[in-house]
Protein backbone atom coordinates (compact mmCIF):
# COMPACT_ATOMS: atom_id res chain seq x y z
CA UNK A 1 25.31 21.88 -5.90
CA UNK A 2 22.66 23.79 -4.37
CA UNK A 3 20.66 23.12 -1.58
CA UNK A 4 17.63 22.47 -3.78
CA UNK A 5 19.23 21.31 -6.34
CA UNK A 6 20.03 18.15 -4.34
CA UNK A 7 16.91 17.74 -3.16
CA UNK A 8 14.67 17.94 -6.03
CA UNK A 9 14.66 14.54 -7.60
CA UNK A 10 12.74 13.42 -3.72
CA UNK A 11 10.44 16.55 -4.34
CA UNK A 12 7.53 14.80 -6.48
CA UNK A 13 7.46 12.03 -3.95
CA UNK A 14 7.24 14.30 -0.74
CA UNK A 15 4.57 15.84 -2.26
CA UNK A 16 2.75 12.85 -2.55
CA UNK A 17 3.36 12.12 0.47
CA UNK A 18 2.13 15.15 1.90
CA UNK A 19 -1.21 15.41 0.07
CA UNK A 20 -1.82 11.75 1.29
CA UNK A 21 -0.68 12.41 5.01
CA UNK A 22 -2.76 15.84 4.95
CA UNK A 23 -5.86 14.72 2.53
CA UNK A 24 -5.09 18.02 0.29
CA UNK A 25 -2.40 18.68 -2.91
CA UNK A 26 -2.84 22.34 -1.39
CA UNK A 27 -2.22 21.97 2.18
CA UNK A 28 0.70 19.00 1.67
CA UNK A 29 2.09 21.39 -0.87
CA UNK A 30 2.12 23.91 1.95
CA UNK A 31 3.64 21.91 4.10
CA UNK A 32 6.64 21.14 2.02
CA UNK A 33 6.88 24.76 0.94
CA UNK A 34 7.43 25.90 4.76
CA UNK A 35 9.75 22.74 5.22
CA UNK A 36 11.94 24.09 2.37
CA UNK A 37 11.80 27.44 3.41
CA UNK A 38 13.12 26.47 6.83
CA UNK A 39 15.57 24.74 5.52
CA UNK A 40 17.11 27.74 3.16
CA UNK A 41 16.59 29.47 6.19
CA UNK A 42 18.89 27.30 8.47
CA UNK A 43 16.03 26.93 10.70
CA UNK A 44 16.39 23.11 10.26
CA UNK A 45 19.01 21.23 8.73
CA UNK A 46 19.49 17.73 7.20
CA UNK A 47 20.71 15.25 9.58
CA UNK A 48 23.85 13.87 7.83
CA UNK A 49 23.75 11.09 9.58
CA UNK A 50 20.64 9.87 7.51
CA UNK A 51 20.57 9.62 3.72
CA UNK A 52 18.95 12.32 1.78
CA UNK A 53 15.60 11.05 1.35
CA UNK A 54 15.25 10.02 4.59
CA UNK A 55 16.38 13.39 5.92
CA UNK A 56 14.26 15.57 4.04
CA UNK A 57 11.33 13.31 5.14
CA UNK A 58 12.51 14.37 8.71
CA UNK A 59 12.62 18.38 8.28
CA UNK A 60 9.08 17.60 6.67
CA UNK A 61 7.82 15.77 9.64
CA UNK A 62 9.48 18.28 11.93
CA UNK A 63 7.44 21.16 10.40
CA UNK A 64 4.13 18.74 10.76
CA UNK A 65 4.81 18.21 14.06
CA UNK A 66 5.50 21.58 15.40
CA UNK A 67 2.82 23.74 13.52
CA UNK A 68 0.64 20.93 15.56
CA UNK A 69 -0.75 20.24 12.29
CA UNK A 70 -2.70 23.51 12.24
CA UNK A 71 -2.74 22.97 8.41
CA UNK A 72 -4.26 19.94 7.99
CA UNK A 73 -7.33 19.87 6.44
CA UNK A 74 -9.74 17.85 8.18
CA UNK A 75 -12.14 17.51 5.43
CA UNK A 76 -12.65 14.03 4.57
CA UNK A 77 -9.85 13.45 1.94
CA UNK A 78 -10.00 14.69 -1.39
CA UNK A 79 -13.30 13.27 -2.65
CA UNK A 80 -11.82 9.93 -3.24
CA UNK A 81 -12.08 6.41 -1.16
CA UNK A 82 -8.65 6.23 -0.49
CA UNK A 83 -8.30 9.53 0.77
CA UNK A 84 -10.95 9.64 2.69
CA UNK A 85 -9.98 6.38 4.39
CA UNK A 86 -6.62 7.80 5.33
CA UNK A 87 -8.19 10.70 7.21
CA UNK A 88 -10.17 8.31 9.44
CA UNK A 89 -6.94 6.72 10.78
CA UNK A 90 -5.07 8.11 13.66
CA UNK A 91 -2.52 11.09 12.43
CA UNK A 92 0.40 9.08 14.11
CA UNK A 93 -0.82 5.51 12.51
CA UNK A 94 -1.47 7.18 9.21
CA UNK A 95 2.22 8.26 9.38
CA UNK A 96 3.98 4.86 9.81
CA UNK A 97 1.57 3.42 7.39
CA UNK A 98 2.16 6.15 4.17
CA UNK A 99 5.67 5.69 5.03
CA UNK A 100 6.01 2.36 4.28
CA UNK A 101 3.19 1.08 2.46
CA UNK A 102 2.94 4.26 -0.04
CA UNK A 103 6.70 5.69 -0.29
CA UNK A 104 8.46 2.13 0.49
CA UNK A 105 10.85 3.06 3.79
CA UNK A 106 11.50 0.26 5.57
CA UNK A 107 10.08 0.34 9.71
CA UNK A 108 13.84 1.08 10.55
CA UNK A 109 13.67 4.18 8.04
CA UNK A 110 10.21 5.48 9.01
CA UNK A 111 11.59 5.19 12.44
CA UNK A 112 14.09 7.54 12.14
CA UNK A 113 12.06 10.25 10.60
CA UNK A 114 9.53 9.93 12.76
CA UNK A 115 11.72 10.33 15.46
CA UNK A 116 10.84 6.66 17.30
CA UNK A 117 11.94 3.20 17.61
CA UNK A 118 11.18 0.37 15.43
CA UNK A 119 9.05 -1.61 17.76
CA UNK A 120 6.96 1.85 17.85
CA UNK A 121 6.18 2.33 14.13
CA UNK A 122 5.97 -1.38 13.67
CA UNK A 123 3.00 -0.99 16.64
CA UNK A 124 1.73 2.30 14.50
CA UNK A 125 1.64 0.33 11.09
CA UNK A 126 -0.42 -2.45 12.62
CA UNK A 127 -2.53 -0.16 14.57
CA UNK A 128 -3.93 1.11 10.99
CA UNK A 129 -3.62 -2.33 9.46
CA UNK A 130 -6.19 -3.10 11.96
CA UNK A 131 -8.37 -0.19 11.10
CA UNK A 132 -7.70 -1.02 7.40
CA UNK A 133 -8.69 -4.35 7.60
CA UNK A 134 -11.89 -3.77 9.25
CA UNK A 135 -13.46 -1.23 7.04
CA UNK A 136 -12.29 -3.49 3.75
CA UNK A 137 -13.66 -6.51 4.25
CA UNK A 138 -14.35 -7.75 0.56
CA UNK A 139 -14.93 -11.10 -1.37
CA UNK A 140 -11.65 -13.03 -2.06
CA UNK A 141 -10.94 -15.01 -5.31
CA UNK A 142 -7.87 -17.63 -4.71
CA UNK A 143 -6.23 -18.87 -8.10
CA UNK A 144 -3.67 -21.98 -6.67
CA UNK A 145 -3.56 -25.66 -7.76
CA UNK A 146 -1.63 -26.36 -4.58
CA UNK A 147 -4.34 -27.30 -1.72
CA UNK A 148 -2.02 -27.12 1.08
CA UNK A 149 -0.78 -23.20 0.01
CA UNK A 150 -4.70 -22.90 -1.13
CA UNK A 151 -5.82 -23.66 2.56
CA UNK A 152 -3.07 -21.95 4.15
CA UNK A 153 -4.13 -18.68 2.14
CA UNK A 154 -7.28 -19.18 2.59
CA UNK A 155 -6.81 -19.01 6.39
CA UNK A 156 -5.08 -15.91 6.26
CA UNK A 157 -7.89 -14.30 4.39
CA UNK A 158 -10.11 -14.87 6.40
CA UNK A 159 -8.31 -14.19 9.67
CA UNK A 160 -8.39 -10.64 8.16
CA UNK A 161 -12.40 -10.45 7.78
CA UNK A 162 -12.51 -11.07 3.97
CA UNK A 163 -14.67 -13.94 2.94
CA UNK A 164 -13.29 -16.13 0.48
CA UNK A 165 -15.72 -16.82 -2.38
CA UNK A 166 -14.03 -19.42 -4.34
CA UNK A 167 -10.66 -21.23 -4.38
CA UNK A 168 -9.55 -21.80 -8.37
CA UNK A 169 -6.89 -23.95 -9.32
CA UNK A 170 -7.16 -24.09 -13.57
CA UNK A 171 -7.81 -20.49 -15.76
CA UNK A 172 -11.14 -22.34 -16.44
CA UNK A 173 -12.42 -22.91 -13.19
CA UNK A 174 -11.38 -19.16 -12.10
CA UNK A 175 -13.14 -17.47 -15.30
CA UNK A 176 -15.93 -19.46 -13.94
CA UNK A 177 -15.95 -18.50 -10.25
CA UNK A 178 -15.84 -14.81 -11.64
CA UNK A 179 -18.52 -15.19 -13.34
CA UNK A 180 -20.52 -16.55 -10.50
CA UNK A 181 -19.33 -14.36 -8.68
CA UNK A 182 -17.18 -11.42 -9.30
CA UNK A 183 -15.01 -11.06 -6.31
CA UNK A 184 -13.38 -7.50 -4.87
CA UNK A 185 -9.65 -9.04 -4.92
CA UNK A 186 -7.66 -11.55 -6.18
CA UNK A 187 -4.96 -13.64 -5.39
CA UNK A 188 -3.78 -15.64 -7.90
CA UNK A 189 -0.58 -18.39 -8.66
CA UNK A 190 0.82 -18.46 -12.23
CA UNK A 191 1.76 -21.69 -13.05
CA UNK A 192 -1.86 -24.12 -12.54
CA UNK A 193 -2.68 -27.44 -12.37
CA UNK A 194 -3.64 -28.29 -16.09
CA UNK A 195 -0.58 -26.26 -17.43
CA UNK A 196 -2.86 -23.37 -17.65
CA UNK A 197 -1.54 -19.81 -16.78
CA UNK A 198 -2.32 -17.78 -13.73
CA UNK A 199 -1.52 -14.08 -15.80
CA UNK A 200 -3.95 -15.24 -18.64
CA UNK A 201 -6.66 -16.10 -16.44
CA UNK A 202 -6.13 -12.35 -14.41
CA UNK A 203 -6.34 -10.51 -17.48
CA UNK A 204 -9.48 -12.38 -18.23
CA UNK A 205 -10.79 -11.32 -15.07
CA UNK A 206 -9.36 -7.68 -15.53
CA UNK A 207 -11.19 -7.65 -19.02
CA UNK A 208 -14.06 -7.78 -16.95
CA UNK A 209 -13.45 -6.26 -13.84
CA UNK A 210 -11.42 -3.08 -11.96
CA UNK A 211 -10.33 -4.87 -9.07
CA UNK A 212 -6.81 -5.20 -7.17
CA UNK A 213 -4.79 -8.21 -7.82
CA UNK A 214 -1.99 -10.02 -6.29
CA UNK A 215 0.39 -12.72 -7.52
CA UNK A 216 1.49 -15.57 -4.91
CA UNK A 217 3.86 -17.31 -7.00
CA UNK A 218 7.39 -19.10 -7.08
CA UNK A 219 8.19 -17.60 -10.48
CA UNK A 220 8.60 -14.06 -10.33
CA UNK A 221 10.90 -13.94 -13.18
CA UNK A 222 7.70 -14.24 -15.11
CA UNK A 223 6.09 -11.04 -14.63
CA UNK A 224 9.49 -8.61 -13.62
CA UNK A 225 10.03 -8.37 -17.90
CA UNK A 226 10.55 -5.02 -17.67
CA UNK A 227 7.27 -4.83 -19.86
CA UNK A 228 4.27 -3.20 -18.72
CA UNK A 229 2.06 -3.07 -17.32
CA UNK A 230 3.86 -5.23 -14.36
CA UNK A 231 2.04 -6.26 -11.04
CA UNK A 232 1.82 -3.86 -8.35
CA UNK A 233 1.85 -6.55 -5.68
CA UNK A 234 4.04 -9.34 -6.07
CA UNK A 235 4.99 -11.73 -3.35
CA UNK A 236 7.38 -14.81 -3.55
CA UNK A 237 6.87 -18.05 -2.43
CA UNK A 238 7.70 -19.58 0.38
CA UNK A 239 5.71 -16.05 1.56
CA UNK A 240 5.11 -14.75 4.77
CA UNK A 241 1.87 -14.66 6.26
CA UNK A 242 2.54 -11.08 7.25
CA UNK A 243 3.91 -10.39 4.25
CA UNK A 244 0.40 -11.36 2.64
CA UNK A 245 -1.66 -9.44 5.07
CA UNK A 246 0.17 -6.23 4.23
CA UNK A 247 0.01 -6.64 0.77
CA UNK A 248 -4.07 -7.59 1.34
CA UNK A 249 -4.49 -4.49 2.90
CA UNK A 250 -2.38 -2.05 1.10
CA UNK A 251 -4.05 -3.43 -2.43
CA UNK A 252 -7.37 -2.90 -1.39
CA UNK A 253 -6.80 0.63 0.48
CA UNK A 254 -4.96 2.00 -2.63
CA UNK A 255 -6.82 0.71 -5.34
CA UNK A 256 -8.73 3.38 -6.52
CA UNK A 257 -11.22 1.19 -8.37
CA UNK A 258 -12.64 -1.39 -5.73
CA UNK A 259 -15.50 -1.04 -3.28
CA UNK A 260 -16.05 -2.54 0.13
CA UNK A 261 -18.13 -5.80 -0.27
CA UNK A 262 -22.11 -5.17 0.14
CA UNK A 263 -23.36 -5.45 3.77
């Protein structure tokens, strides 16, 4: 099998990855062109030691790193929030962060193709969590019947500069807070306290409103049907707080739909 032949199926995804990381389809497209080149060159190789993927995300950062990224365009994204949010975070931060929050390495992965240690990229990704967190601060909608896990989420919201507009626990009393109020994220259980249904009462909010969502809940059997459309964000309870953050702040950085709450 040739060369490229084995790598094409990660292709697409690099060059995501690439526009993303260099806030241009034309210059991240660049990028991976000279990466392949080098490598059908034998100017770099594939470390065998590292799984396909993982090693073609290596060359790629090899060539970004070298060329001193003399490429990148340092307009401010590609006309869109997100991407012009990712070219306001430090190249090295932005890194760690696309790596595992957009193309799902783990730390240990994004490690070795950034050529680090974990500690390192886990200090990166929090690094632009931080600057994440601080330009999205947004109104919070909490859909959970349980006060204790409504408190304890509540907490975390607001440790992260969000303010949390109301705390639902029925699909009545959260079609209500919405329209009160409509919030710029929510986080929502499925199963609530008068039998009611968590989905039903997001896609009455969705019917209304483009805004991120994410689903806290003990049942994800419930959503993973194979069926679309599926939640992007998904965590499973007992969660971890950091867990939520991440998902927080990867939700409303990617969505392409929500704005920063009103000064």
């Amino acid at each position: 099998m040739s060369l490229l032949a084995r790598l094409a199926p990660h292709l697409p995804y690099m060059r995501r990855y690439a526009r993303a990381l260099t806030g241009s389809q034309p210059t991240g497209d660049q990028y991976v062109r000279i990466a392949l080149e080098a490598l059908a060159a034998g100017e770099q190789t594939l470390d065998n030691r590292l799984s396909p993927r993982v090693a073609l995300y290596h060359v790629f950062h090899a060539i970004w790193c070298t060329s001193g990224a003399q490429l990148e365009d340092r307009s401010p994204g590609d006309g869109k929030e997100a991407g012009q949010r990712l070219m306001r975070i430090a190249p090295r931060s932005r890194q760690a962060f696309l790596l595992t929050a957009l193309e799902g390495f783990t730390p240990s992965e994004a490690a070795q193709i950034l050529d680090t240690d974990f500690p390192d990229v886990e200090r990166l990704i929090a690094q632009a969590q931080v600057e994440i967190d601080a330009e999205l601060a947004t109104d919070v909608l909490i859909i959970e019947d349980e006060p204790v896990i409504a408190a304890d989420i509540e907490a975390l919201v607001r440790e992260l500069g969000h303010t949390v507009v109301d705390i639902a626990a029925t699909r009545t009393e959260a079609v209500d807070a919405v329209a009160r109020k409509a919030p710029g994220l929510v986080l929502a259980d499925i199963q609530l306290a008068d039998g009611s249904s968590g989905i039903d009462a997001v896609k009455d909010i969705l019917g209304r409103y483009d805004i991120p969502v994410i689903f806290i809940t003990a049942f994800p059997e419930r959503l993973l049907t194979g069926e679309r459309p599926e939640p992007t964000f998904l965590i499973t309870k007992p969660f971890q707080p950091e867990t939520v953050k991440a998902a927080i702040g990867q939700a409303l950085f990617f969505h392409p739909g929500r704005t920063a709450k009103a000064a």
